[in-house]
PDB file of N, CA and C in Angstrom:
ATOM      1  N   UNK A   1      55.812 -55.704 155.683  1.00  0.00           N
ATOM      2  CA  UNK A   1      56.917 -56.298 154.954  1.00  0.00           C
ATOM      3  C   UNK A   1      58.127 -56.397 155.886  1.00  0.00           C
ATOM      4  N   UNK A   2      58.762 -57.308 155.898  1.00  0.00           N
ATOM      5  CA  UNK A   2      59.787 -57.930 156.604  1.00  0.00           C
ATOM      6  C   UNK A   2      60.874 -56.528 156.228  1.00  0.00           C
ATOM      7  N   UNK A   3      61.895 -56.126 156.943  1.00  0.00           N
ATOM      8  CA  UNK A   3      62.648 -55.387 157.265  1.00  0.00           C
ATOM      9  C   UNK A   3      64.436 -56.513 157.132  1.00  0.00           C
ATOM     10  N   UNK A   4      65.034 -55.982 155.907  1.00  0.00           N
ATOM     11  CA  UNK A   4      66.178 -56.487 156.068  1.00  0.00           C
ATOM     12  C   UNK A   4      67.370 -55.604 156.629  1.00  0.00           C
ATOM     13  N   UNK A   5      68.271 -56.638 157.346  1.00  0.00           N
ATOM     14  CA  UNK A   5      69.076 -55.954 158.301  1.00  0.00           C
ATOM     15  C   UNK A   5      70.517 -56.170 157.558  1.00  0.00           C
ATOM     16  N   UNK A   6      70.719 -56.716 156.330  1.00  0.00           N
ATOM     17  CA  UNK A   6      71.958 -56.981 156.110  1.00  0.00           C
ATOM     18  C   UNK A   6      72.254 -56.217 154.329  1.00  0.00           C
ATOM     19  N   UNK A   7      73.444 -55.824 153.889  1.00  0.00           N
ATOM     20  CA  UNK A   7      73.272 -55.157 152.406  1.00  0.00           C
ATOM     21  C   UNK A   7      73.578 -56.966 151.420  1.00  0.00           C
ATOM     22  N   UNK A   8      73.263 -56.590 150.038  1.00  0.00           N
ATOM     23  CA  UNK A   8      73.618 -58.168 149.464  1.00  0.00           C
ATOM     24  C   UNK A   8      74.839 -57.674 148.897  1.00  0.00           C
ATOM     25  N   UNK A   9      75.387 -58.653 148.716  1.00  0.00           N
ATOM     26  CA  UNK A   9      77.076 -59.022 148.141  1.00  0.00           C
ATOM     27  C   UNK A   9      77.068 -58.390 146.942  1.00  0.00           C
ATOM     28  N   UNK A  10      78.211 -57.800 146.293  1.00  0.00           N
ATOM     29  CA  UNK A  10      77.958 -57.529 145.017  1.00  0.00           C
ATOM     30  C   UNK A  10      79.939 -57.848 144.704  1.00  0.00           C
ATOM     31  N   UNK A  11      79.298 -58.417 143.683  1.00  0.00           N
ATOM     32  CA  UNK A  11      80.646 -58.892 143.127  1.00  0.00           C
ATOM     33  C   UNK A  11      81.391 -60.050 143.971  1.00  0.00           C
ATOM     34  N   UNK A  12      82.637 -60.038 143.752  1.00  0.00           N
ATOM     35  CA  UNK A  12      83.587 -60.727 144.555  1.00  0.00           C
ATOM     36  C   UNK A  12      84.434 -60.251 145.994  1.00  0.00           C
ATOM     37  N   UNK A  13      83.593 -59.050 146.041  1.00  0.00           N
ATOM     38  CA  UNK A  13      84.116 -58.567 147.496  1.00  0.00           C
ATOM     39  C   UNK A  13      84.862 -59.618 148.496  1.00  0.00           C
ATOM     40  N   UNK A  14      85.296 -59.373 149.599  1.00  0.00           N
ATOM     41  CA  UNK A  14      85.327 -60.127 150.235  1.00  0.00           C
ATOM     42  C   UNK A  14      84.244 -59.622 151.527  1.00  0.00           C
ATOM     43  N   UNK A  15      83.938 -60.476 151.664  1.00  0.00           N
ATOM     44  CA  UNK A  15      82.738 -60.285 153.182  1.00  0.00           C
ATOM     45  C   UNK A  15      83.865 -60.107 154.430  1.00  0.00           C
ATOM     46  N   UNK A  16      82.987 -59.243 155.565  1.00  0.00           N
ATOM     47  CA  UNK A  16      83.631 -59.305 156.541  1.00  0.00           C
ATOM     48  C   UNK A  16      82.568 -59.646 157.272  1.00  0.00           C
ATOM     49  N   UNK A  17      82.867 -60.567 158.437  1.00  0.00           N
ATOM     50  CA  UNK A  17      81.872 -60.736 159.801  1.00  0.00           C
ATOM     51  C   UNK A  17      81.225 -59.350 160.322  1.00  0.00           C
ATOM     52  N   UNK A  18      80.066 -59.500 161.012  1.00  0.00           N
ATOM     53  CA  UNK A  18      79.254 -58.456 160.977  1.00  0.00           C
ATOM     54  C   UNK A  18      80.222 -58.473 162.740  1.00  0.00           C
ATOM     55  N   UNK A  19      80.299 -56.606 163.007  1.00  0.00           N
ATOM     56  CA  UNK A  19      81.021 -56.675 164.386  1.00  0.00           C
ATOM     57  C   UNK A  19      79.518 -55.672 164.962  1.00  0.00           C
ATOM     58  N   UNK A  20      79.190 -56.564 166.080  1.00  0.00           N
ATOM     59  CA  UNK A  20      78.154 -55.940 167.409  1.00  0.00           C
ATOM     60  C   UNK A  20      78.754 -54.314 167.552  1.00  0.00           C
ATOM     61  N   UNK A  21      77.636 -53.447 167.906  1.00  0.00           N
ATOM     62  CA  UNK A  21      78.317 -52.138 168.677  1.00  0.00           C
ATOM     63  C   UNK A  21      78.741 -52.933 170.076  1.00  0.00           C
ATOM     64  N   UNK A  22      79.846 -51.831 170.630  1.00  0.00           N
ATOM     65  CA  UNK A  22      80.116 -51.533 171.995  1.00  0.00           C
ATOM     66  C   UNK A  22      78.731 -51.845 172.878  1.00  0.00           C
ATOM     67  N   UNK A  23      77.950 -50.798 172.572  1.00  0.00           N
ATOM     68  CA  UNK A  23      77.111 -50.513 173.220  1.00  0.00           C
ATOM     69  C   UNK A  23      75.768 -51.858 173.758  1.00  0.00           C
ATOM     70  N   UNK A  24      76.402 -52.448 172.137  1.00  0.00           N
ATOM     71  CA  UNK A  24      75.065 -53.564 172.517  1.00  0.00           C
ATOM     72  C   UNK A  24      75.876 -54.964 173.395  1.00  0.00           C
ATOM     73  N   UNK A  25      76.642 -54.811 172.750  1.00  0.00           N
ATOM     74  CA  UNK A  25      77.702 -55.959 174.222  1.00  0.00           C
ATOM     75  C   UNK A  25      77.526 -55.676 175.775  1.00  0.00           C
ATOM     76  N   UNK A  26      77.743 -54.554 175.762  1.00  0.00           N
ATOM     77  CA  UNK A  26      77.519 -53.593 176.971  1.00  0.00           C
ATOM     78  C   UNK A  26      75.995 -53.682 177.585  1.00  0.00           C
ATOM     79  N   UNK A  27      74.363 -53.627 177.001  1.00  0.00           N
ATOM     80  CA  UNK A  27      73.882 -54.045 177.337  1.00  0.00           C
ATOM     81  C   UNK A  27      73.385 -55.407 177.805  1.00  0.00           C
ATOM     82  N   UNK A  28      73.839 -56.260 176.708  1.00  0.00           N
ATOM     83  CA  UNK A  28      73.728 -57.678 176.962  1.00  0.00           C
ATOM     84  C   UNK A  28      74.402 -58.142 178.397  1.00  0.00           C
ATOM     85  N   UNK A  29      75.411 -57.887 178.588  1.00  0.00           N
ATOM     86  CA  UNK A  29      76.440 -57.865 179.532  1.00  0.00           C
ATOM     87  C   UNK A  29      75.634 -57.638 181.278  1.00  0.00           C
ATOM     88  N   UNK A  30      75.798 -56.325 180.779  1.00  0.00           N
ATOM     89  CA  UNK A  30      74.655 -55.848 182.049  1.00  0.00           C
ATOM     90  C   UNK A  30      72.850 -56.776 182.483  1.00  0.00           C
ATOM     91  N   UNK A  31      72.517 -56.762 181.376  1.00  0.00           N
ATOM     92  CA  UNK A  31      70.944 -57.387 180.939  1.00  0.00           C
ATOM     93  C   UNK A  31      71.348 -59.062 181.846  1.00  0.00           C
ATOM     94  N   UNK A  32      72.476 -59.587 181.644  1.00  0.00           N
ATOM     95  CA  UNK A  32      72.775 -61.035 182.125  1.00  0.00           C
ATOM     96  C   UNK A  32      73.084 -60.978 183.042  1.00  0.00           C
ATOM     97  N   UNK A  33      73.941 -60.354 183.941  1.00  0.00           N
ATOM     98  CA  UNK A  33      74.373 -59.640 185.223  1.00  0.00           C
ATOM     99  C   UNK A  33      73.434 -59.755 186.516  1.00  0.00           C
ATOM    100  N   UNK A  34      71.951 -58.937 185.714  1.00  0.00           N
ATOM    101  CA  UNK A  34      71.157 -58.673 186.583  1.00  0.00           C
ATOM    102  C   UNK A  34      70.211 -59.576 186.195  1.00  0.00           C
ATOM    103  N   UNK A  35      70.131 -60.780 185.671  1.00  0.00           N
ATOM    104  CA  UNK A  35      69.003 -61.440 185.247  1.00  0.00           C
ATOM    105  C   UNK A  35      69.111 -62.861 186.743  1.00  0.00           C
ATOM    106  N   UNK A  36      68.100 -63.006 187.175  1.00  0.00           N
ATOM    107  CA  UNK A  36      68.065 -64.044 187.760  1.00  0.00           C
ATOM    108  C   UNK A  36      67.433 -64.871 187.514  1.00  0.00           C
ATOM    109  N   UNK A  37      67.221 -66.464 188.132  1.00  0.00           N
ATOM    110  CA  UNK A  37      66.317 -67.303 187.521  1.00  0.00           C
ATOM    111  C   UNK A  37      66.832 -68.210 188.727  1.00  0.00           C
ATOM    112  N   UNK A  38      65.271 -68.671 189.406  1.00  0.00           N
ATOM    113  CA  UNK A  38      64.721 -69.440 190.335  1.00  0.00           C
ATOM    114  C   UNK A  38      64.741 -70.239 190.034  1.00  0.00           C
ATOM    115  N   UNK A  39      64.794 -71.964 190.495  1.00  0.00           N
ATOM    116  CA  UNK A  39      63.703 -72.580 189.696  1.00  0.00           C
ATOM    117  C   UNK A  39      63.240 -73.423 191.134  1.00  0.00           C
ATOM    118  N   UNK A  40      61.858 -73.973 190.960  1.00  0.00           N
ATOM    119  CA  UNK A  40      60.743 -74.259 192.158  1.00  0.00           C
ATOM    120  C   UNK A  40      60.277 -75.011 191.579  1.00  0.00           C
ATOM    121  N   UNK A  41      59.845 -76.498 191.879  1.00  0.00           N
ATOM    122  CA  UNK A  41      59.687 -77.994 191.173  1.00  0.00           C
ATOM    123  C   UNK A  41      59.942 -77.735 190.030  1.00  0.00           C
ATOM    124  N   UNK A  42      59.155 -77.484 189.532  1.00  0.00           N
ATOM    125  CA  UNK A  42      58.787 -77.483 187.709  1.00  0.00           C
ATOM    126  C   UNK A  42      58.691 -76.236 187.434  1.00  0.00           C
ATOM    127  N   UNK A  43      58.795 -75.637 188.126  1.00  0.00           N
ATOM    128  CA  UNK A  43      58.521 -74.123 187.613  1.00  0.00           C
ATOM    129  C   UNK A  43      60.092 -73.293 187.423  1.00  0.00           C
ATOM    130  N   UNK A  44      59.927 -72.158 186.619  1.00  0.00           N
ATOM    131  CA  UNK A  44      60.913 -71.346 186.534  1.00  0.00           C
ATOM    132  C   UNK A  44      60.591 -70.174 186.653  1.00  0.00           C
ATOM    133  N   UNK A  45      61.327 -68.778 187.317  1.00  0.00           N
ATOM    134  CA  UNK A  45      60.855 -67.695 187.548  1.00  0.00           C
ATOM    135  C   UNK A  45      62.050 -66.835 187.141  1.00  0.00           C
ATOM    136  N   UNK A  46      61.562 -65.724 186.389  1.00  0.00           N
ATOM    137  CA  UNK A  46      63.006 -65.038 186.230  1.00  0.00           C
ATOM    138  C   UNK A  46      62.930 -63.663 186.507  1.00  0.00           C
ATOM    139  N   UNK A  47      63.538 -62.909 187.560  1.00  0.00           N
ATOM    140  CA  UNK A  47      63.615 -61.873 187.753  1.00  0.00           C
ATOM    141  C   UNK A  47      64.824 -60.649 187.298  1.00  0.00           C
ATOM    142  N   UNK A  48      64.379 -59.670 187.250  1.00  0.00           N
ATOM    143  CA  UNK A  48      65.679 -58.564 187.218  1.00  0.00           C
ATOM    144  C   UNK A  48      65.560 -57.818 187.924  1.00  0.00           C
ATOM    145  N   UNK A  49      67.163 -58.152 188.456  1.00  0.00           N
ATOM    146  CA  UNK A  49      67.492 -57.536 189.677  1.00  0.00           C
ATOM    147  C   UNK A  49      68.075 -56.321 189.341  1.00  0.00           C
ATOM    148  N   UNK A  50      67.442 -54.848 189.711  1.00  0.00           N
ATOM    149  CA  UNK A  50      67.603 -53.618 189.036  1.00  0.00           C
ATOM    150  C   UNK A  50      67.198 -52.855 190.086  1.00  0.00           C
TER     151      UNK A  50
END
């Protein structure tokens, strides 16, 4: 069974935008940093540089 990640609305609340951890910015950040990508005719290669 599918796994929900969000609670449902109740009432007239007002919603707030969902805010990322620190932490996961922080990986993404890093994760893109070190990501490389070749590309060779038609081909694409992507390495991490770590």
């Amino acid at each position: 069974m599918a796994k929900l990640y969000s609670k449902p609305s109740s009432g007239n609340k007002k919603t707030t935008p969902y805010e990322p951890k620190q932490e996961t910015v922080d990986y993404l950040l890093n994760y893109s940093k070190a990501l490389s990508v070749i590309h060779y005719k038609s081909m694409k290669f992507e390495a991490l540089i770590n």
